[in-house]
PDB file of N, CA and C in Angstrom:
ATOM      1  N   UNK A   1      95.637  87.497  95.852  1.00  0.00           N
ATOM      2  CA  UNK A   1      95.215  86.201  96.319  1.00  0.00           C
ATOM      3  C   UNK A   1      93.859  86.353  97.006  1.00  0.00           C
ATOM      4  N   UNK A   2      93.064  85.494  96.668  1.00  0.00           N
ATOM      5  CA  UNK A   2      91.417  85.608  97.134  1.00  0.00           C
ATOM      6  C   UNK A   2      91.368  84.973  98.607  1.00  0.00           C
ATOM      7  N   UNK A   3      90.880  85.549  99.350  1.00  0.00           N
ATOM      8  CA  UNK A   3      90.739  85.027 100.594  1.00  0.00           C
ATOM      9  C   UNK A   3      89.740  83.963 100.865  1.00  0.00           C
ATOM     10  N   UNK A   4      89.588  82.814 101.252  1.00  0.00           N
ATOM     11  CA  UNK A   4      88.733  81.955 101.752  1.00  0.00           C
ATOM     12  C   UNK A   4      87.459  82.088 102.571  1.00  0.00           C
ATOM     13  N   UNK A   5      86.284  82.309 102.315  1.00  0.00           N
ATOM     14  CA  UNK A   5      84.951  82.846 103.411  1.00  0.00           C
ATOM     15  C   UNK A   5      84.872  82.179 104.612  1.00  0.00           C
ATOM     16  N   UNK A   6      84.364  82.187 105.677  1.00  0.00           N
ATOM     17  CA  UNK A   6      84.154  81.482 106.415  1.00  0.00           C
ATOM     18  C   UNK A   6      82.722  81.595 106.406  1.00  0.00           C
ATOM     19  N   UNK A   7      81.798  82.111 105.646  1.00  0.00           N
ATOM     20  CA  UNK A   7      80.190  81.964 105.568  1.00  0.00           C
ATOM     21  C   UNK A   7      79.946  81.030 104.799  1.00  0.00           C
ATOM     22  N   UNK A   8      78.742  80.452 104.765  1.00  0.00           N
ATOM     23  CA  UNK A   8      78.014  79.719 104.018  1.00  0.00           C
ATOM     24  C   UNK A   8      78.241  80.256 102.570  1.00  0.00           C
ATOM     25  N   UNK A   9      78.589  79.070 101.802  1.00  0.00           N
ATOM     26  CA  UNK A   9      78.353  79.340 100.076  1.00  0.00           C
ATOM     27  C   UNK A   9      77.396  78.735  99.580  1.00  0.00           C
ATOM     28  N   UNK A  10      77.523  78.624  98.267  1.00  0.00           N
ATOM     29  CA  UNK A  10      76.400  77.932  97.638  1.00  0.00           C
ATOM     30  C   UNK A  10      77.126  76.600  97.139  1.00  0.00           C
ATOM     31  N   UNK A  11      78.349  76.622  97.384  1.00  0.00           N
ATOM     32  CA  UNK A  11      78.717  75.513  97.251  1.00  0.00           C
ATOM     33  C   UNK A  11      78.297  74.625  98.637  1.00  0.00           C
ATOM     34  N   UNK A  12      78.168  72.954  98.159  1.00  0.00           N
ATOM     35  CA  UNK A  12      77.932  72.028  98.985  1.00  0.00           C
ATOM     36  C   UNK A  12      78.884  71.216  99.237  1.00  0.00           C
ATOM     37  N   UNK A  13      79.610  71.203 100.725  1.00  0.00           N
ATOM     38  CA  UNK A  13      80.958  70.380 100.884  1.00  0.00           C
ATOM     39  C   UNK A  13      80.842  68.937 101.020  1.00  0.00           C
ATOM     40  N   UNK A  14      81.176  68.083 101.224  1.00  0.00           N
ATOM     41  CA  UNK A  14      80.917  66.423 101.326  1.00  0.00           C
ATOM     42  C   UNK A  14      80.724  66.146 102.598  1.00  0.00           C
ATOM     43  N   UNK A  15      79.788  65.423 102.705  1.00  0.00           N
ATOM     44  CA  UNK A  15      79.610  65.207 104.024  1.00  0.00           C
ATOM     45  C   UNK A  15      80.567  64.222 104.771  1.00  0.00           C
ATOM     46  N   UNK A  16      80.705  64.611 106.157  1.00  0.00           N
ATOM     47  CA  UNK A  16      81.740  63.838 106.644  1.00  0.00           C
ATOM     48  C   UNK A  16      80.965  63.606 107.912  1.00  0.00           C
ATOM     49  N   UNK A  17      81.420  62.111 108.769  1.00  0.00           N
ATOM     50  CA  UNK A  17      81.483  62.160 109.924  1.00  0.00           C
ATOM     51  C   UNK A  17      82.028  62.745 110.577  1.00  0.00           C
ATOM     52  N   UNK A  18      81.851  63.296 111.750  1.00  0.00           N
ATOM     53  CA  UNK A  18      82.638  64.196 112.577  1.00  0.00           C
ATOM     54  C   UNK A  18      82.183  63.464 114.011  1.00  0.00           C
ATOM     55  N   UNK A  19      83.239  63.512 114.705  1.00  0.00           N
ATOM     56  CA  UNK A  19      83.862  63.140 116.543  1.00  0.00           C
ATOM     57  C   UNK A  19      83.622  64.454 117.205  1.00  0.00           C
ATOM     58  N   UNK A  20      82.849  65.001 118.229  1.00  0.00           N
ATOM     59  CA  UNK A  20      83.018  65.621 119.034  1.00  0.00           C
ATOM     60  C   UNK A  20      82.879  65.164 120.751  1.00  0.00           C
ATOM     61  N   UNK A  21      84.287  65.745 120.705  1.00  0.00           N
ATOM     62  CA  UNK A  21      84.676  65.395 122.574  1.00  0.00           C
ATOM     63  C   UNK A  21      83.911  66.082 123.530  1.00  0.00           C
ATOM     64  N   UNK A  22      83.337  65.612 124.198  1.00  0.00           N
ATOM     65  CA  UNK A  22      82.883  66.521 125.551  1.00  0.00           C
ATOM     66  C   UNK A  22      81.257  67.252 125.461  1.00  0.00           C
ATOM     67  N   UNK A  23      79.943  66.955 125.914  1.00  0.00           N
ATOM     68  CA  UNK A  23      78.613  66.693 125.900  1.00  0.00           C
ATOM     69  C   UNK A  23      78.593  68.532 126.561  1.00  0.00           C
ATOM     70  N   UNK A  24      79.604  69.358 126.575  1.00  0.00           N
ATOM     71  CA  UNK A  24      79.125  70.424 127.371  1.00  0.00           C
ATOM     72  C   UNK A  24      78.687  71.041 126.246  1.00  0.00           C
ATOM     73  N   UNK A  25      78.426  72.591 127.335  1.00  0.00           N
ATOM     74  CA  UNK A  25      77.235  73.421 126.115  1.00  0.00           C
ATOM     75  C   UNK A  25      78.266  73.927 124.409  1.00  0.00           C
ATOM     76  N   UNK A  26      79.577  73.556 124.885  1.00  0.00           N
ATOM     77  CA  UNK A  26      80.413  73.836 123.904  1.00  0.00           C
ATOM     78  C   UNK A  26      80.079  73.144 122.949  1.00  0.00           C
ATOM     79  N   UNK A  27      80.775  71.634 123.325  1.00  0.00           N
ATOM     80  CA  UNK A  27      80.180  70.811 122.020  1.00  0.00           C
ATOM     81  C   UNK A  27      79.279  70.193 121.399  1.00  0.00           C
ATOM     82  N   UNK A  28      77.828  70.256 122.904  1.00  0.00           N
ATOM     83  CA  UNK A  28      76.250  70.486 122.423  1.00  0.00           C
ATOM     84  C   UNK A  28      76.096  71.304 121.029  1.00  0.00           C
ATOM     85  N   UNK A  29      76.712  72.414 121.058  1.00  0.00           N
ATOM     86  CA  UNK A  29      76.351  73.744 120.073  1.00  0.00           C
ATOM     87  C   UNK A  29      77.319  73.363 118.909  1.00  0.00           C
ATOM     88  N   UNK A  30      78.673  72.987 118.833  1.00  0.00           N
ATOM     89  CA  UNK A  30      79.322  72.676 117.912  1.00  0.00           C
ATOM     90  C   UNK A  30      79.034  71.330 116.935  1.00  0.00           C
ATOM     91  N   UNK A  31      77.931  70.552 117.834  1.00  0.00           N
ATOM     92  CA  UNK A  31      77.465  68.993 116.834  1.00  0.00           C
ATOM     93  C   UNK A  31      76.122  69.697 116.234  1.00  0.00           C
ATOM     94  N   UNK A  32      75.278  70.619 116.953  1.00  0.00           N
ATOM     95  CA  UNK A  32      74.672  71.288 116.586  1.00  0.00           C
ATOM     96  C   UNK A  32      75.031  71.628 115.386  1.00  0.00           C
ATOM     97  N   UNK A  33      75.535  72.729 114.809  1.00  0.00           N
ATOM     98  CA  UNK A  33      75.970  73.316 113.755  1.00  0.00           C
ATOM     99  C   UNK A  33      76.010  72.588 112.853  1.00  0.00           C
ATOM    100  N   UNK A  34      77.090  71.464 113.019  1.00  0.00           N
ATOM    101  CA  UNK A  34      77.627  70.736 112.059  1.00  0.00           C
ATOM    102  C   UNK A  34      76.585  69.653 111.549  1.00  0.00           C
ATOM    103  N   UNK A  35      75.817  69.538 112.223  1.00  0.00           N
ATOM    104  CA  UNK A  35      74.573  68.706 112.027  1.00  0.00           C
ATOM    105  C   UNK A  35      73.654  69.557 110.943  1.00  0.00           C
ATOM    106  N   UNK A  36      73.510  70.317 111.779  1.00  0.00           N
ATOM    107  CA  UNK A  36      72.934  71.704 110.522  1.00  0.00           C
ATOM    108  C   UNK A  36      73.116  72.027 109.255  1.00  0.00           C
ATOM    109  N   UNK A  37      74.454  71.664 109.329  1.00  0.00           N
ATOM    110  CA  UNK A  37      74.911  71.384 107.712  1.00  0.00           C
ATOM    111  C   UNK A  37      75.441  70.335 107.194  1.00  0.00           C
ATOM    112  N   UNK A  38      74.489  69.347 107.554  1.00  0.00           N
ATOM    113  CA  UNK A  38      74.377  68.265 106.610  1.00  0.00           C
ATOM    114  C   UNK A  38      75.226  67.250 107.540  1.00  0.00           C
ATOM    115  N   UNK A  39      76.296  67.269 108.432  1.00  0.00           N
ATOM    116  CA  UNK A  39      77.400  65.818 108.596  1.00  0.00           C
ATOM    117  C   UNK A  39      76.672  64.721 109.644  1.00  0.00           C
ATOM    118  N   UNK A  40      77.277  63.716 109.842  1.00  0.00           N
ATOM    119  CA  UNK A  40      76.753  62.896 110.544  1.00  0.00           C
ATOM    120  C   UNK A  40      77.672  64.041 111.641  1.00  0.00           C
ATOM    121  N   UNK A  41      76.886  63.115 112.724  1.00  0.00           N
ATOM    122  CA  UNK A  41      77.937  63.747 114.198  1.00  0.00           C
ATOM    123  C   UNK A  41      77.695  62.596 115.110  1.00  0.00           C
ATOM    124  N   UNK A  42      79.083  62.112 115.897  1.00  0.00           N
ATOM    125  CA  UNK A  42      79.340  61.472 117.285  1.00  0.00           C
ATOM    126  C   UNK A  42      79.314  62.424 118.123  1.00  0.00           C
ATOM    127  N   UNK A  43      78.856  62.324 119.289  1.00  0.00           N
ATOM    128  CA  UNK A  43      79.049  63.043 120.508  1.00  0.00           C
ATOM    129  C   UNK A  43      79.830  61.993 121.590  1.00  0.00           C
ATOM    130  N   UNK A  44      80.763  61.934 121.856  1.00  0.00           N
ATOM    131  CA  UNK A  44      81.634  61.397 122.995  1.00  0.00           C
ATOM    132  C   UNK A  44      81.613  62.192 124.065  1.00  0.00           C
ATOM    133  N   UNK A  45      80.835  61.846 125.781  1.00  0.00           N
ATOM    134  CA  UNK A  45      81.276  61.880 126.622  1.00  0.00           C
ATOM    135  C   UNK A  45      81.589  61.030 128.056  1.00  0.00           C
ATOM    136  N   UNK A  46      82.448  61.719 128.864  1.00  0.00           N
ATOM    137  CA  UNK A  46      82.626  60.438 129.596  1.00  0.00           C
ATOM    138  C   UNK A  46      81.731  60.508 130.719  1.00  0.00           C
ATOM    139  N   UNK A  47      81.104  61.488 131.153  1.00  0.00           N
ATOM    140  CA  UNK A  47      79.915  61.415 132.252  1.00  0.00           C
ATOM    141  C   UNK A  47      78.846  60.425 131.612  1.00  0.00           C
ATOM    142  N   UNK A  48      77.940  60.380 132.717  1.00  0.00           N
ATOM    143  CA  UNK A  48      76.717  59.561 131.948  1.00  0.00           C
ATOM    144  C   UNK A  48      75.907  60.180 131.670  1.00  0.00           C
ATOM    145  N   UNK A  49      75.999  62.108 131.660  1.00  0.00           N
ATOM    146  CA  UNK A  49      74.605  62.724 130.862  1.00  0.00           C
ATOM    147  C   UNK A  49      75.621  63.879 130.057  1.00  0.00           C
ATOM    148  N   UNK A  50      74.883  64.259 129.380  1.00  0.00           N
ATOM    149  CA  UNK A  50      75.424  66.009 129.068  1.00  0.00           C
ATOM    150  C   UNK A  50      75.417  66.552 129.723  1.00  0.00           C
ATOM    151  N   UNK A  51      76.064  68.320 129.655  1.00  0.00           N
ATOM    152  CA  UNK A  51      75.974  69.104 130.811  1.00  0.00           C
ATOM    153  C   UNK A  51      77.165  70.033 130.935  1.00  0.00           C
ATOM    154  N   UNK A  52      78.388  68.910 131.054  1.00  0.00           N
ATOM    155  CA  UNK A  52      79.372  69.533 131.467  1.00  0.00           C
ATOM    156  C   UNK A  52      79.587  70.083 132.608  1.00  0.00           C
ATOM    157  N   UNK A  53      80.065  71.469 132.852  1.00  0.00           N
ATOM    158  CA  UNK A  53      79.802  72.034 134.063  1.00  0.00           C
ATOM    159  C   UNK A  53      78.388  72.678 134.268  1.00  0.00           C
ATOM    160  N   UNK A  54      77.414  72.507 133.498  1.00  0.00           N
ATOM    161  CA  UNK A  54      76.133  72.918 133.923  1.00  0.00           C
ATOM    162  C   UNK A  54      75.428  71.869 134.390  1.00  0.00           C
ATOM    163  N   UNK A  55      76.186  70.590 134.896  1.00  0.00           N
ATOM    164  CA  UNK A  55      75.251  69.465 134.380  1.00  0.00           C
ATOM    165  C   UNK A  55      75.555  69.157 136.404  1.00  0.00           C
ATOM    166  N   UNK A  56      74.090  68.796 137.042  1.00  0.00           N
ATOM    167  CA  UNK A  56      74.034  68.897 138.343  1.00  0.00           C
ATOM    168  C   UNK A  56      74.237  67.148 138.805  1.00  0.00           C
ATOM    169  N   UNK A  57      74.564  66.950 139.793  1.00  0.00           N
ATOM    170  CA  UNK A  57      75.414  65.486 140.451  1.00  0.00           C
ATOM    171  C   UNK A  57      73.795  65.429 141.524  1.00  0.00           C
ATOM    172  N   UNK A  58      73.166  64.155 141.144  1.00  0.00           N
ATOM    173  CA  UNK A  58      72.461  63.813 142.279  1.00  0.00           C
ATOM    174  C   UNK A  58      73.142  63.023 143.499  1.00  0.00           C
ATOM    175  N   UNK A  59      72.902  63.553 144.395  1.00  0.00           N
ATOM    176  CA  UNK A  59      73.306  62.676 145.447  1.00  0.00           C
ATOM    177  C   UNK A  59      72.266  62.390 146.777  1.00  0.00           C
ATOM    178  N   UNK A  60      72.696  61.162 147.579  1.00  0.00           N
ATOM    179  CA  UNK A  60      71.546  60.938 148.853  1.00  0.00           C
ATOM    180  C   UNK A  60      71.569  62.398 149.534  1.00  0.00           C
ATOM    181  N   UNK A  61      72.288  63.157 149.548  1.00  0.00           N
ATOM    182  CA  UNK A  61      72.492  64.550 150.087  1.00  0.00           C
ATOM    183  C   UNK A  61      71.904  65.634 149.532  1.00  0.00           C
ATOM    184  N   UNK A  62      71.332  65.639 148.380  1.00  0.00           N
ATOM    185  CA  UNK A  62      70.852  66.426 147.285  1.00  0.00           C
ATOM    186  C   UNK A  62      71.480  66.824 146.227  1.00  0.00           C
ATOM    187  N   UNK A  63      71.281  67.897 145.464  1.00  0.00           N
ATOM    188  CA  UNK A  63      72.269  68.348 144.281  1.00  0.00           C
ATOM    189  C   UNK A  63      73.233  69.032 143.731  1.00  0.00           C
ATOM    190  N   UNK A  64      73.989  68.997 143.368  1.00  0.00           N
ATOM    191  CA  UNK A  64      75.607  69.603 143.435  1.00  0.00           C
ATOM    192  C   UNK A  64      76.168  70.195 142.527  1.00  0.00           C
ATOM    193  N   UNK A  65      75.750  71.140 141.668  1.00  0.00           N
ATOM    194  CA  UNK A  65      76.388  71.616 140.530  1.00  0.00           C
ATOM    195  C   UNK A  65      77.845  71.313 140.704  1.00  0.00           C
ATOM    196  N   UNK A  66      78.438  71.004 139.190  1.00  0.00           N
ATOM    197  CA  UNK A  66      79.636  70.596 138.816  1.00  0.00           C
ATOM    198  C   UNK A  66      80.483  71.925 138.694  1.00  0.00           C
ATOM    199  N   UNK A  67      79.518  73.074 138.194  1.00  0.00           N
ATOM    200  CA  UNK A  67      80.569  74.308 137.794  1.00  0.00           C
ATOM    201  C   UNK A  67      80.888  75.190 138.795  1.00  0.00           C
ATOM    202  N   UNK A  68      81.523  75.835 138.835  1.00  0.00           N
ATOM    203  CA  UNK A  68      82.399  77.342 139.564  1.00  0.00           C
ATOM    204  C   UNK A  68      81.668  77.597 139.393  1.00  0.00           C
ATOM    205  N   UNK A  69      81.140  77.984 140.827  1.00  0.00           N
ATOM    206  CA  UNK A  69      80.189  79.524 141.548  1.00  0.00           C
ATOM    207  C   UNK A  69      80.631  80.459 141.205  1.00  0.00           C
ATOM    208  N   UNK A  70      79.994  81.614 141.034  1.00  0.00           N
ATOM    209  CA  UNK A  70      81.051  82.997 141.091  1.00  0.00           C
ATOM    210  C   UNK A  70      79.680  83.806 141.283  1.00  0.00           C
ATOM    211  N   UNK A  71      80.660  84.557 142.618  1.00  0.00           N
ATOM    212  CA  UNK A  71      79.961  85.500 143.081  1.00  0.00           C
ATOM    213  C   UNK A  71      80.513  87.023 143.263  1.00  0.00           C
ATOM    214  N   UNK A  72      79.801  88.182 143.030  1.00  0.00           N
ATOM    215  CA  UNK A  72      80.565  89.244 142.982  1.00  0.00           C
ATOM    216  C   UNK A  72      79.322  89.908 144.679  1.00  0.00           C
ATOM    217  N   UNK A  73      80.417  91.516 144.654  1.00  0.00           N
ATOM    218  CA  UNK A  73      79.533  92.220 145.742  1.00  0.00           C
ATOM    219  C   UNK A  73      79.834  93.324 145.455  1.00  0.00           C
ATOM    220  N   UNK A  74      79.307  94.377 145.517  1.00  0.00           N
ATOM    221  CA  UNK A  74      78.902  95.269 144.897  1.00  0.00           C
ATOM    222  C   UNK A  74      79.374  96.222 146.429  1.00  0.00           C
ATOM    223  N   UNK A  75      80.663  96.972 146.383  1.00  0.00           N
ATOM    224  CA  UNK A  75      80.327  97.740 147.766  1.00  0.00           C
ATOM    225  C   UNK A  75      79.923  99.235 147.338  1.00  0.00           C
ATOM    226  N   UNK A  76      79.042  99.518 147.547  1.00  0.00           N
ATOM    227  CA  UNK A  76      78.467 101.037 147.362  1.00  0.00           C
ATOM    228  C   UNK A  76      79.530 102.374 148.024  1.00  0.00           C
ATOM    229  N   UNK A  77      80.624 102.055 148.658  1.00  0.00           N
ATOM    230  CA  UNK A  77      81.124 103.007 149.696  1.00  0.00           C
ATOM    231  C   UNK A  77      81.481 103.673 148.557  1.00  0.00           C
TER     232      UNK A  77
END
């Protein structure tokens, strides 16, 4: 039984609309792609910009990244 590629062929598939949920760098890069090869693409999100967790909150206070900090420390002992 022949296995199915997951690379590019020379065949050309039909273009389809495609729905992608969520404006982060995930599905930035995944409408990306699919755009790339040929489909229409929706981008649905529910903030009012892209971003996701990279995406910073203005406030009268200043600015607030949305994502988990992470911090490491290094103890030399």
């Amino acid at each position: 039984m022949k296995k199915k590629s997951r690379t590019a062929s020379s065949e050309t598939p039909a273009q389809r609309h495609i729905a992608v949920v969520g404006a982060g760098i995930a599905g930035i890069a995944c409408a990306r792609t699919l755009a790339q090869a040929g489909h229409q693409v929706t981008v649905f999100e529910k903030n009012h910009g892209a971003g996701g967790r990279m995406a910073t909150l203005d406030t009268e206070y200043g600015g607030f990244d949305h994502g988990t900090q992470y911090f490491t420390v290094r103890d030399t002992r």
